[in-house]
N, C-alpha and C. Protein backbone atom coordinates (compact mmCIF):
# COMPACT_ATOMS: atom_id res chain seq x y z
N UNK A 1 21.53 19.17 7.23
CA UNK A 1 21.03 17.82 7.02
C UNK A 1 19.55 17.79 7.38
N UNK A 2 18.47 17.34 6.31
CA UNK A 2 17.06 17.18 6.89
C UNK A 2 16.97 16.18 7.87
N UNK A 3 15.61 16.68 8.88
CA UNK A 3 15.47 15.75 9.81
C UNK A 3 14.72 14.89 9.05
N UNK A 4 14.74 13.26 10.05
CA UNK A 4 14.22 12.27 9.16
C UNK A 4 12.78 12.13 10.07
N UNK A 5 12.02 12.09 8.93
CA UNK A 5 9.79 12.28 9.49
C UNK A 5 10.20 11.21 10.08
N UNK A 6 9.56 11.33 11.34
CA UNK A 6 8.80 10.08 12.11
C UNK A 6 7.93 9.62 11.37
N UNK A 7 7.56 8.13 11.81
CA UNK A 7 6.03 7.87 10.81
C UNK A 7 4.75 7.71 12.43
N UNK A 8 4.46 8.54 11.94
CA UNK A 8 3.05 8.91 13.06
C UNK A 8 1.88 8.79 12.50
N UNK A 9 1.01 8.12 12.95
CA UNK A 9 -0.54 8.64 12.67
C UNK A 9 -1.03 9.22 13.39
N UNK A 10 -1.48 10.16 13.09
CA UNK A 10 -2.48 10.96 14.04
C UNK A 10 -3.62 11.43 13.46
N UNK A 11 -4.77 11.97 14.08
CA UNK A 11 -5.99 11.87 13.59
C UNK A 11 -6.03 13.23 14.50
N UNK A 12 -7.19 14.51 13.69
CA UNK A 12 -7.35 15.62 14.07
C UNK A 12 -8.76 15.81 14.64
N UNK A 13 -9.23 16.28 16.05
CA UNK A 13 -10.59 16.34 16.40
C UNK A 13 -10.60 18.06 16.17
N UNK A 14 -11.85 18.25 15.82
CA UNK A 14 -12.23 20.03 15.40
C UNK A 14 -13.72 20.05 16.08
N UNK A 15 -13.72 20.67 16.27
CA UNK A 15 -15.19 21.47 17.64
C UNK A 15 -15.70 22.97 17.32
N UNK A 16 -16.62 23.55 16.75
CA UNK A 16 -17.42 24.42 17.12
C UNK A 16 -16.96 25.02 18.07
N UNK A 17 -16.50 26.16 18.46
CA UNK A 17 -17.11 26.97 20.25
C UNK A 17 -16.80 28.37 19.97
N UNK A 18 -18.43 28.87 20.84
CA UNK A 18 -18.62 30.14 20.84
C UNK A 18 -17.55 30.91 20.41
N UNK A 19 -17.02 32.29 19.95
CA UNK A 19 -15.79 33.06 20.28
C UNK A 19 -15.56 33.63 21.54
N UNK A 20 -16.51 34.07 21.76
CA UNK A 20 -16.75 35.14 23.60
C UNK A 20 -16.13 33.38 24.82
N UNK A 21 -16.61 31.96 24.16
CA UNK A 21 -15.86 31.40 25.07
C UNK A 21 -14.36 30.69 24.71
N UNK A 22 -14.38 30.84 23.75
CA UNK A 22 -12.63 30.29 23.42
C UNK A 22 -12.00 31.54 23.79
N UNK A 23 -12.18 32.39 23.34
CA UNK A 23 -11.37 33.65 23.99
C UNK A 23 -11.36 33.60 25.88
N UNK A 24 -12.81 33.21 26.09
CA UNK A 24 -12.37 32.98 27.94
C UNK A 24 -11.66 32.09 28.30
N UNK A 25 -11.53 30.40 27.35
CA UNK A 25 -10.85 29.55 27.53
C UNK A 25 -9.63 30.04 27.44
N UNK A 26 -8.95 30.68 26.36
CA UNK A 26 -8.00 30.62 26.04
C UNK A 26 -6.75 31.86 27.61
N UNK A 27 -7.81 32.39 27.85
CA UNK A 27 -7.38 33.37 29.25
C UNK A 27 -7.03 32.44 30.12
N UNK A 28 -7.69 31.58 30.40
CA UNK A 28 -7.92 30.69 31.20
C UNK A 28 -6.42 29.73 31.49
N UNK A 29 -6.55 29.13 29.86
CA UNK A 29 -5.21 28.19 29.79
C UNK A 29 -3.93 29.31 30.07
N UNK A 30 -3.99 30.31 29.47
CA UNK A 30 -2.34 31.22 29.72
C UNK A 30 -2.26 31.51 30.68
N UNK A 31 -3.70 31.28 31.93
CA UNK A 31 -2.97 31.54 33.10
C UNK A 31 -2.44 30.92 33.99
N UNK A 32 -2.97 29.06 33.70
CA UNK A 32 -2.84 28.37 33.83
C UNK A 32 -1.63 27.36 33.55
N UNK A 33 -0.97 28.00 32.24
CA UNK A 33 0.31 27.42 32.06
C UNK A 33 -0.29 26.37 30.40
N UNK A 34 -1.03 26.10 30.14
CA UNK A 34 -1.47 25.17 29.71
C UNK A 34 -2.07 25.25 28.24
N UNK A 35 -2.53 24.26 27.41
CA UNK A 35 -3.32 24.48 26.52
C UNK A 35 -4.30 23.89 25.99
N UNK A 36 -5.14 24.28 25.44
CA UNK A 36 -6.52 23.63 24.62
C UNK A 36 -6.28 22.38 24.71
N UNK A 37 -5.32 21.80 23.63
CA UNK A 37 -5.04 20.14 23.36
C UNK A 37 -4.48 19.48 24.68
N UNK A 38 -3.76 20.10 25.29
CA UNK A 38 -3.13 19.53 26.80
C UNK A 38 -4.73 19.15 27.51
N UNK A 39 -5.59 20.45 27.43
CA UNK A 39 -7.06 19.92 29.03
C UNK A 39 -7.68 18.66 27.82
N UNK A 40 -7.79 18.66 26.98
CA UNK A 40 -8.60 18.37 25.64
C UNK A 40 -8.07 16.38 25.99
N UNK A 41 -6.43 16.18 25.26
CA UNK A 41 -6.26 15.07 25.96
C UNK A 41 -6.10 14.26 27.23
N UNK A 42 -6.30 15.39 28.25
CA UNK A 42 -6.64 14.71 29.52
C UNK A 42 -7.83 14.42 29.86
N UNK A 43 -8.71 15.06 29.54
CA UNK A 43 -10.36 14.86 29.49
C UNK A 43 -10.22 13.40 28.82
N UNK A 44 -10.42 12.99 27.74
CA UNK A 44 -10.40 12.23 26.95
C UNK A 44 -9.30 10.98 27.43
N UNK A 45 -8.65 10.73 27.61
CA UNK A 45 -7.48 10.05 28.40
C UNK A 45 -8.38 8.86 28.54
N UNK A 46 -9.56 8.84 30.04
CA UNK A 46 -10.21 7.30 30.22
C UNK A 46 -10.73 7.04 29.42
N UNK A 47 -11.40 7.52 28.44
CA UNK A 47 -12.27 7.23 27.93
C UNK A 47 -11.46 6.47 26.30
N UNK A 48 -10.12 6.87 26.26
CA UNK A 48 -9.15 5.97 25.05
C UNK A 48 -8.84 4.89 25.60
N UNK A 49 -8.55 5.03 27.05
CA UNK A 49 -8.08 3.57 27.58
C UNK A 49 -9.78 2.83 27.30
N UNK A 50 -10.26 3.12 28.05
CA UNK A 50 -11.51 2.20 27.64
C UNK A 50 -12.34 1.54 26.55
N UNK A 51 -12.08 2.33 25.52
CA UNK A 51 -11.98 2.39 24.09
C UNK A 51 -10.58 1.42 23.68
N UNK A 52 -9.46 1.25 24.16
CA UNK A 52 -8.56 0.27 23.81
C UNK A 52 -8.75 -0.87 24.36
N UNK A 53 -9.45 -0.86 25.25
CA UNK A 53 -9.36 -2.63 26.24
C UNK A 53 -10.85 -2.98 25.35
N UNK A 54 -11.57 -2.14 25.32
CA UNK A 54 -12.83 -2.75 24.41
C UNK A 54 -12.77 -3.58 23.16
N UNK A 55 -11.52 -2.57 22.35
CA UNK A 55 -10.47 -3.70 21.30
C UNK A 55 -9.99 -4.33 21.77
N UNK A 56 -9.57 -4.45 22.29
CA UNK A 56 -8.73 -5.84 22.63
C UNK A 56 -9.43 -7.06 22.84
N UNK A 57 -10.62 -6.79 23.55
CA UNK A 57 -11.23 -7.61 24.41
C UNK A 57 -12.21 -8.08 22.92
N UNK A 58 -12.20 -7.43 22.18
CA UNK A 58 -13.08 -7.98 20.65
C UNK A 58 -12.07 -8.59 19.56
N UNK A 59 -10.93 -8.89 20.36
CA UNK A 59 -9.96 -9.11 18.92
C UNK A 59 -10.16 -10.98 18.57
């Protein structure tokens, strides 16, 4: 039986970076347990909330 699609939007961010440092990043996260998009949306985290109350606060 196919699974049934969620309906999601999502939107894709893409970045430039060195190779000599994604390759150190990427050491980094496997040792860490972790990944690119995991540090990527926590960085970013206040700065959506703040970005959502700013809408709101303009609606």
């Amino acid at each position: 039986m196919p699974r049934k699609k969620l309906d999601r939007q999502k939107d894709y961010i893409q970045f430039v970076i060195d190779t000599e440092d994604k390759k150190a990043f990427d050491t980094w996260c496997l040792a860490n347990g972790t990944t690119m998009s995991d540090v990527i949306r926590k960085e970013i985290a206040p700065y959506i909330a703040k970005g959502k109350k700013l809408l709101k606060e303009g609606e």
